[in-house]
Every structure is written in C-alpha cells, then in structure tokens.
C-alpha atoms as a PDB file:
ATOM      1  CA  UNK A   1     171.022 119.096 261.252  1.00  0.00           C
ATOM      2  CA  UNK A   2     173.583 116.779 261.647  1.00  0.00           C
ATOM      3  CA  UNK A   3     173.605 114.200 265.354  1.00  0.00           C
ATOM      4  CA  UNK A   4     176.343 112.805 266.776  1.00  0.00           C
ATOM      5  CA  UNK A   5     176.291 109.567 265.491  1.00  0.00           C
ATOM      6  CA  UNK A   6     175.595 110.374 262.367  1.00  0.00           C
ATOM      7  CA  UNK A   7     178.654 112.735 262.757  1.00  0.00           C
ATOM      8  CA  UNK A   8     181.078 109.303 263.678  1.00  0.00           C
ATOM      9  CA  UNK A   9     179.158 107.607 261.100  1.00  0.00           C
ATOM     10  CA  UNK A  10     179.549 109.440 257.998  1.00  0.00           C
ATOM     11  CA  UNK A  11     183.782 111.042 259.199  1.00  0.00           C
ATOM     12  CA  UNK A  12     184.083 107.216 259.682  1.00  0.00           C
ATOM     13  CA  UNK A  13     183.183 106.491 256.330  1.00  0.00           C
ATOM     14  CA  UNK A  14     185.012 109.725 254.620  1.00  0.00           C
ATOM     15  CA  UNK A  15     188.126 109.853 256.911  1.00  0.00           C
ATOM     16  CA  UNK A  16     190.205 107.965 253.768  1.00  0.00           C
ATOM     17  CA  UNK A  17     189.073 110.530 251.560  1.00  0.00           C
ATOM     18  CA  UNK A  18     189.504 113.080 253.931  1.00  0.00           C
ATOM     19  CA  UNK A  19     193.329 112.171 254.042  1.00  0.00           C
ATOM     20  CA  UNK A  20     194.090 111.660 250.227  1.00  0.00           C
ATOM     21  CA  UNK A  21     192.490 115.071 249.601  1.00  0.00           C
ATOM     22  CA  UNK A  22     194.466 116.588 252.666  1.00  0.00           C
ATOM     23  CA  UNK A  23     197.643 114.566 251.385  1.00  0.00           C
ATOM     24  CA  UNK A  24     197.646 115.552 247.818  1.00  0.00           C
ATOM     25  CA  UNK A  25     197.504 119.291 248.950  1.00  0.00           C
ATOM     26  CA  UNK A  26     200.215 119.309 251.888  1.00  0.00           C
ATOM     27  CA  UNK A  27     202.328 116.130 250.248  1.00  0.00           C
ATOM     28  CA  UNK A  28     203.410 115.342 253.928  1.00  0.00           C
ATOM     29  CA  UNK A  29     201.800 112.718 255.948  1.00  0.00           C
ATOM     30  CA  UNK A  30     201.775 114.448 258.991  1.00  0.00           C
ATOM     31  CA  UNK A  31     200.217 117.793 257.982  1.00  0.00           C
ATOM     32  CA  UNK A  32     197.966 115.758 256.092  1.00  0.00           C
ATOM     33  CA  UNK A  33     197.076 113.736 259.661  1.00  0.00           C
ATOM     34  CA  UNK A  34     197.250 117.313 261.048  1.00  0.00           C
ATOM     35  CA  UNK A  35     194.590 118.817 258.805  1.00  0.00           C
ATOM     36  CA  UNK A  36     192.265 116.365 258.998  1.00  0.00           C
ATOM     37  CA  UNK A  37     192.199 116.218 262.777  1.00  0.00           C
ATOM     38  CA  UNK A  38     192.025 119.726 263.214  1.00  0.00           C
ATOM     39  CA  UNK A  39     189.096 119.851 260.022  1.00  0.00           C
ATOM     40  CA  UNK A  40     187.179 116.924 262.212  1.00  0.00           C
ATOM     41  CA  UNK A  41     187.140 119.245 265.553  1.00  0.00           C
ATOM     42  CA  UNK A  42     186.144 122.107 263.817  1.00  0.00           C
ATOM     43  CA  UNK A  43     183.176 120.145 261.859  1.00  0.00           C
ATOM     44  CA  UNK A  44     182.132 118.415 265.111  1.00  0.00           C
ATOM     45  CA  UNK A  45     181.703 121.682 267.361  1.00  0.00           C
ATOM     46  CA  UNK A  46     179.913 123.022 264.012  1.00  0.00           C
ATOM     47  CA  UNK A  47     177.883 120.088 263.708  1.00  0.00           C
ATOM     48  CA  UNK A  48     174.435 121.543 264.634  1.00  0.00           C
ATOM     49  CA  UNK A  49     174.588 124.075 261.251  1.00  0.00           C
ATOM     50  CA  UNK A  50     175.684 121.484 258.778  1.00  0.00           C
ATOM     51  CA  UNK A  51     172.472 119.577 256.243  1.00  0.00           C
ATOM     52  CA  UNK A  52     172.876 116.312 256.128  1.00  0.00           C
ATOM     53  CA  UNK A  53     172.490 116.241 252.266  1.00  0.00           C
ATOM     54  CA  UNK A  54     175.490 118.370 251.525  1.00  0.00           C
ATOM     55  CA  UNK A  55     177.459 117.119 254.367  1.00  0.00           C
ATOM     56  CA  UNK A  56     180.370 115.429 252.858  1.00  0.00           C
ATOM     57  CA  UNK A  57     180.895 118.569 250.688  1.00  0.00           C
ATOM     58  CA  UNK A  58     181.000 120.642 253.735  1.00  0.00           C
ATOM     59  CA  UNK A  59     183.176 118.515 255.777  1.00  0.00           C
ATOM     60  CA  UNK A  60     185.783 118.499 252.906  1.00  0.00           C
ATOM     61  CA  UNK A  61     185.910 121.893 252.444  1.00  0.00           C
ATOM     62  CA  UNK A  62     186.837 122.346 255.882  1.00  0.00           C
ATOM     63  CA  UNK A  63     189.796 120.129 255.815  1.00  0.00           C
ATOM     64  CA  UNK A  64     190.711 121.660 252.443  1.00  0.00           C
ATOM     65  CA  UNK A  65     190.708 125.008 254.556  1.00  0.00           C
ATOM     66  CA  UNK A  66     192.691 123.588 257.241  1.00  0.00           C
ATOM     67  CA  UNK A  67     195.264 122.737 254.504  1.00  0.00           C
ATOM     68  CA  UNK A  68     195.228 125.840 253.487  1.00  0.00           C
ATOM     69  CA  UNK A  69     196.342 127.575 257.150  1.00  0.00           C
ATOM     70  CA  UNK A  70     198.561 124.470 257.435  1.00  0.00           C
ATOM     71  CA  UNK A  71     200.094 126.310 253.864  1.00  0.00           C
ATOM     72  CA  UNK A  72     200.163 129.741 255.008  1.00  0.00           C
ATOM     73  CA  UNK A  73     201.890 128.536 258.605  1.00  0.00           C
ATOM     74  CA  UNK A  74     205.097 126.833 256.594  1.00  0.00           C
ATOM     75  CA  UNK A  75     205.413 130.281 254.720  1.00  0.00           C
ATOM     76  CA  UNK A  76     205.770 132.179 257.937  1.00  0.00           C
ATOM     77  CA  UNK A  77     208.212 129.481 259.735  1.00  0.00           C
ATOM     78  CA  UNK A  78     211.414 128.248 257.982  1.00  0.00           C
ATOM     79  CA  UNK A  79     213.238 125.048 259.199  1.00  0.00           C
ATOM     80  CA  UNK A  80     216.472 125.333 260.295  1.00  0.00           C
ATOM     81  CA  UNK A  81     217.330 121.900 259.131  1.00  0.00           C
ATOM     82  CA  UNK A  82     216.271 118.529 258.438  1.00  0.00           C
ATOM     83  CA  UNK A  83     214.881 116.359 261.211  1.00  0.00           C
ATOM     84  CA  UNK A  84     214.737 112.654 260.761  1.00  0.00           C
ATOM     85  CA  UNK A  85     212.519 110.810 263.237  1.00  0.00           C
ATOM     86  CA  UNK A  86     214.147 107.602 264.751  1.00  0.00           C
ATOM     87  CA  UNK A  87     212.382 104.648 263.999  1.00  0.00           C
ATOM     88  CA  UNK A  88     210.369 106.229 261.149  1.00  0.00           C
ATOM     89  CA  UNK A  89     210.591 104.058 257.815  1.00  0.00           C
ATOM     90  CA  UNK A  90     211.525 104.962 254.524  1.00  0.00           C
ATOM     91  CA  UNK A  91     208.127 105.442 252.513  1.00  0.00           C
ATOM     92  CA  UNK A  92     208.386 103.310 249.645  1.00  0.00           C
ATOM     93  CA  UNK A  93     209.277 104.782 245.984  1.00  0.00           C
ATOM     94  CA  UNK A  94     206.771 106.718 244.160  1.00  0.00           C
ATOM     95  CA  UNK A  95     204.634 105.308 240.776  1.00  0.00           C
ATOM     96  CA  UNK A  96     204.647 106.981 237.611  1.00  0.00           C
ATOM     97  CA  UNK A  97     201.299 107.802 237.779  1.00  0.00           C
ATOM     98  CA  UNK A  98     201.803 108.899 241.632  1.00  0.00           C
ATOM     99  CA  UNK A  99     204.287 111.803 240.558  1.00  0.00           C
ATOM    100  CA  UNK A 100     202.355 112.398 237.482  1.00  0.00           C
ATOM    101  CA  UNK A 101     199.242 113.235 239.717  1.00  0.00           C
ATOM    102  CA  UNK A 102     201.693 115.313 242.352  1.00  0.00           C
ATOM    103  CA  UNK A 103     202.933 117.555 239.417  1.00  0.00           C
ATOM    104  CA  UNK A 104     200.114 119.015 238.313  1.00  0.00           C
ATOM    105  CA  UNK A 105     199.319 122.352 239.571  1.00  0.00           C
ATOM    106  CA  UNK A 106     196.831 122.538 242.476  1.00  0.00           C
ATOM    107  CA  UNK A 107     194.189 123.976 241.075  1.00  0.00           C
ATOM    108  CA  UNK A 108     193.895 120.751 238.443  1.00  0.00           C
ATOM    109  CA  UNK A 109     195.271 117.685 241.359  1.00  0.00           C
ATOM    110  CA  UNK A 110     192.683 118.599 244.002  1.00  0.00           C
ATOM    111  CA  UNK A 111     189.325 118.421 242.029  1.00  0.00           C
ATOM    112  CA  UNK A 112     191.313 115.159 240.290  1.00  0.00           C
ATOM    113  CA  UNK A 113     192.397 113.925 243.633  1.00  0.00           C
ATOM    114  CA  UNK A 114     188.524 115.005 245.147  1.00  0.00           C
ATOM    115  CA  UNK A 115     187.324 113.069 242.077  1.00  0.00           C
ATOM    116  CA  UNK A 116     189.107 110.280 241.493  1.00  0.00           C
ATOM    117  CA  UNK A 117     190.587 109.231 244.290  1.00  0.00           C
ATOM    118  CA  UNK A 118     188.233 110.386 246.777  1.00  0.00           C
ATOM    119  CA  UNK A 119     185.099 109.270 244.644  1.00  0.00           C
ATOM    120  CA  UNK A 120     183.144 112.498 244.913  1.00  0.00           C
ATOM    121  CA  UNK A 121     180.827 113.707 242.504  1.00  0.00           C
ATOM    122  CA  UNK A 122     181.374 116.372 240.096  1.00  0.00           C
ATOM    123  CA  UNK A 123     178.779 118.188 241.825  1.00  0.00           C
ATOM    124  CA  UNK A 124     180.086 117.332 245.534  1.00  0.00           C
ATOM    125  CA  UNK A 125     183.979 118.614 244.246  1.00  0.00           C
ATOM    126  CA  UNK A 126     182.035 121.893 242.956  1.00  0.00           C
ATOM    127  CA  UNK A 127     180.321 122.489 246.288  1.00  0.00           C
ATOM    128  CA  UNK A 128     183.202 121.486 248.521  1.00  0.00           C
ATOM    129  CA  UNK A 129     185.746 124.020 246.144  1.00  0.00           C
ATOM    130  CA  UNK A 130     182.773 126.590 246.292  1.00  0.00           C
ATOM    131  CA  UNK A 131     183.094 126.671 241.899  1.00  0.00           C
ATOM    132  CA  UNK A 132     180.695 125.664 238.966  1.00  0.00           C
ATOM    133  CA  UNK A 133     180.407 122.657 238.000  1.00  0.00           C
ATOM    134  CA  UNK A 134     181.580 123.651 234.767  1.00  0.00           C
ATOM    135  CA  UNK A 135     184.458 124.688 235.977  1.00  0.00           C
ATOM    136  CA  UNK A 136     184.903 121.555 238.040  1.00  0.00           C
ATOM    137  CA  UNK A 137     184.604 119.784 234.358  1.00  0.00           C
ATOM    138  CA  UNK A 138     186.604 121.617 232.233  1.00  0.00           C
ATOM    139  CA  UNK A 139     190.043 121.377 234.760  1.00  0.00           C
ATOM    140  CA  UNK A 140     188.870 117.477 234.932  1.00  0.00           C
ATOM    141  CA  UNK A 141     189.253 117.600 231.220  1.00  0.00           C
ATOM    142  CA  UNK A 142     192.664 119.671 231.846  1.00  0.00           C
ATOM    143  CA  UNK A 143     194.039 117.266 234.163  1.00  0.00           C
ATOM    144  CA  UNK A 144     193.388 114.280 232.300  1.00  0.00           C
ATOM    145  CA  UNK A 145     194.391 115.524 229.404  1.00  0.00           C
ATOM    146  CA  UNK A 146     197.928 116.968 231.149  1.00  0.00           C
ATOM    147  CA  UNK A 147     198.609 113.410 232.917  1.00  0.00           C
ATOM    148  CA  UNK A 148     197.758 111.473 229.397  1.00  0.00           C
ATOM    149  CA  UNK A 149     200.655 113.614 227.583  1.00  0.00           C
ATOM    150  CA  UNK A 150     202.938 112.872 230.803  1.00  0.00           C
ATOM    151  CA  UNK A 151     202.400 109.041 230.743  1.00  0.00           C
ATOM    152  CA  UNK A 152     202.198 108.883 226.832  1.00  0.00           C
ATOM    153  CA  UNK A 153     205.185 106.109 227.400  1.00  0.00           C
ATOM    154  CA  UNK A 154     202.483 104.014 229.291  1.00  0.00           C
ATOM    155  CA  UNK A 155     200.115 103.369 226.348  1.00  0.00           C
ATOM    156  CA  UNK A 156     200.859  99.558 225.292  1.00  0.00           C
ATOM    157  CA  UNK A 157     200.087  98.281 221.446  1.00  0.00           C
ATOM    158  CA  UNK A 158     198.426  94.558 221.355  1.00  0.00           C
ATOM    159  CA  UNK A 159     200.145  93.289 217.665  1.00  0.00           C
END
C-alpha cells in the first residue's frame, strides 16, 4: 500500500520522467502537461491498491494510458485552424539526435524514451508496457540500431 507522502514523495521524484515519457508520445507540451496531471489524479485516488515495489511501473503506465485517450480524443476532434498563444515563445530548434529519437515508430521511442531518458529498468519499461522483457530488449536493440544508421554522419575518426 502506498501513503500519502510517500505518494508526493516518489511523483516528486518521477514527475520529469513522467513528462519525457508523456512528451515523446503526444510531441506537444501541453498534452504532455495534460497527461501527466490527469495520470497523477487518477494514481492518487488509486493509491490504496498500488505496491510500493512496483510503483513507478504502475504510475507510468497510467500516464502512458492517459496519452493514449489524449490520442484517441485528437482523432475524434479536428482543428479548424491554427491557434497561436500570445506571449508564448518560440521553442528552440530541434537536435539531430532529438528528431532522430521523434522518428522512430512508437512502439521502438517509448521503451527508448522509458529507458533512456527516463532511466527505468528494462524490467520496470516491461512492467509499465505490460510486455516481456525480451521483448522490451530486442526493440532496445531495434531502436538503437535504427537511430545509429540515422546519425551514421555523427561518427567522428581521431587520425
């Protein structure tokens, strides 16, 4: 059973996570925002069910599913046009490596972006994405092996 503070304690220490996971899935800062606060109200009224030992796991698989109903909501509504906020800034130009990581196909960027970024276990990714760890290795292996062909050009010679 998880208590409150070790609720605030351990969403405190995950929210950064929680966001680059949410982010690499929606690729829009506010849905991103949007999913996580919605995944950390669900979690907290759900609190008394979750093991503290597998928490982390558990709390990003409910953001991940609150991406995913963020998804299926932008299917159903279409935007009649473009609406730029005033005041909001330009965000700065993408890396190389950045777009290289937002190009690959979801079901290789979020155990990458879960693993990587996030700094979750092999393990952790397979119990938050509910698949074998084998299966968590082998698109590992996929996506690094996809993002070395893509920044080939970045490989430097010493001579």
């Amino acid at each position: 059973m998880v208590d409150g503070p070790m609720f605030l304690r351990e969403t405190e220490a995950k929210f950064t996570q929680l966001y680059q996971v949410a982010y690499s899935i929606l690729r829009a800062r506010q849905d991103a925002e949007d999913a996580v606060q919605q995944g950390l109200l669900k979690a907290w009224a759900a609190r008394s069910g979750a093991q503290a030992e597998t928490f982390g796991p558990w709390l990003m698989r409910i953001v991940v599913n609150e991406c995913r109903n963020i998804q299926r909501h932008r299917m159903r509504v279409t935007p009649s046009e473009e609406v730029v906020m005033e005041g909001e800034s330009v965000a700065p130009p993408d890396t190389d490596l950045k777009d290289a990581i937002q190009a690959l196909p979801e079901n290789l960027r979020l155990p990458f972006t879960m693993k990587y970024v996030a700094q979750f276990s092999e393990r952790e990714v397979a119990q938050a994405m509910r698949l074998p760890v084998s299966t968590i290795k082998n698109r590992l292996a996929k996506a690094r092996k996809v993002l070395r062909e893509a920044l080939a050009e970045w490989e430097v010679s010493f001579q």
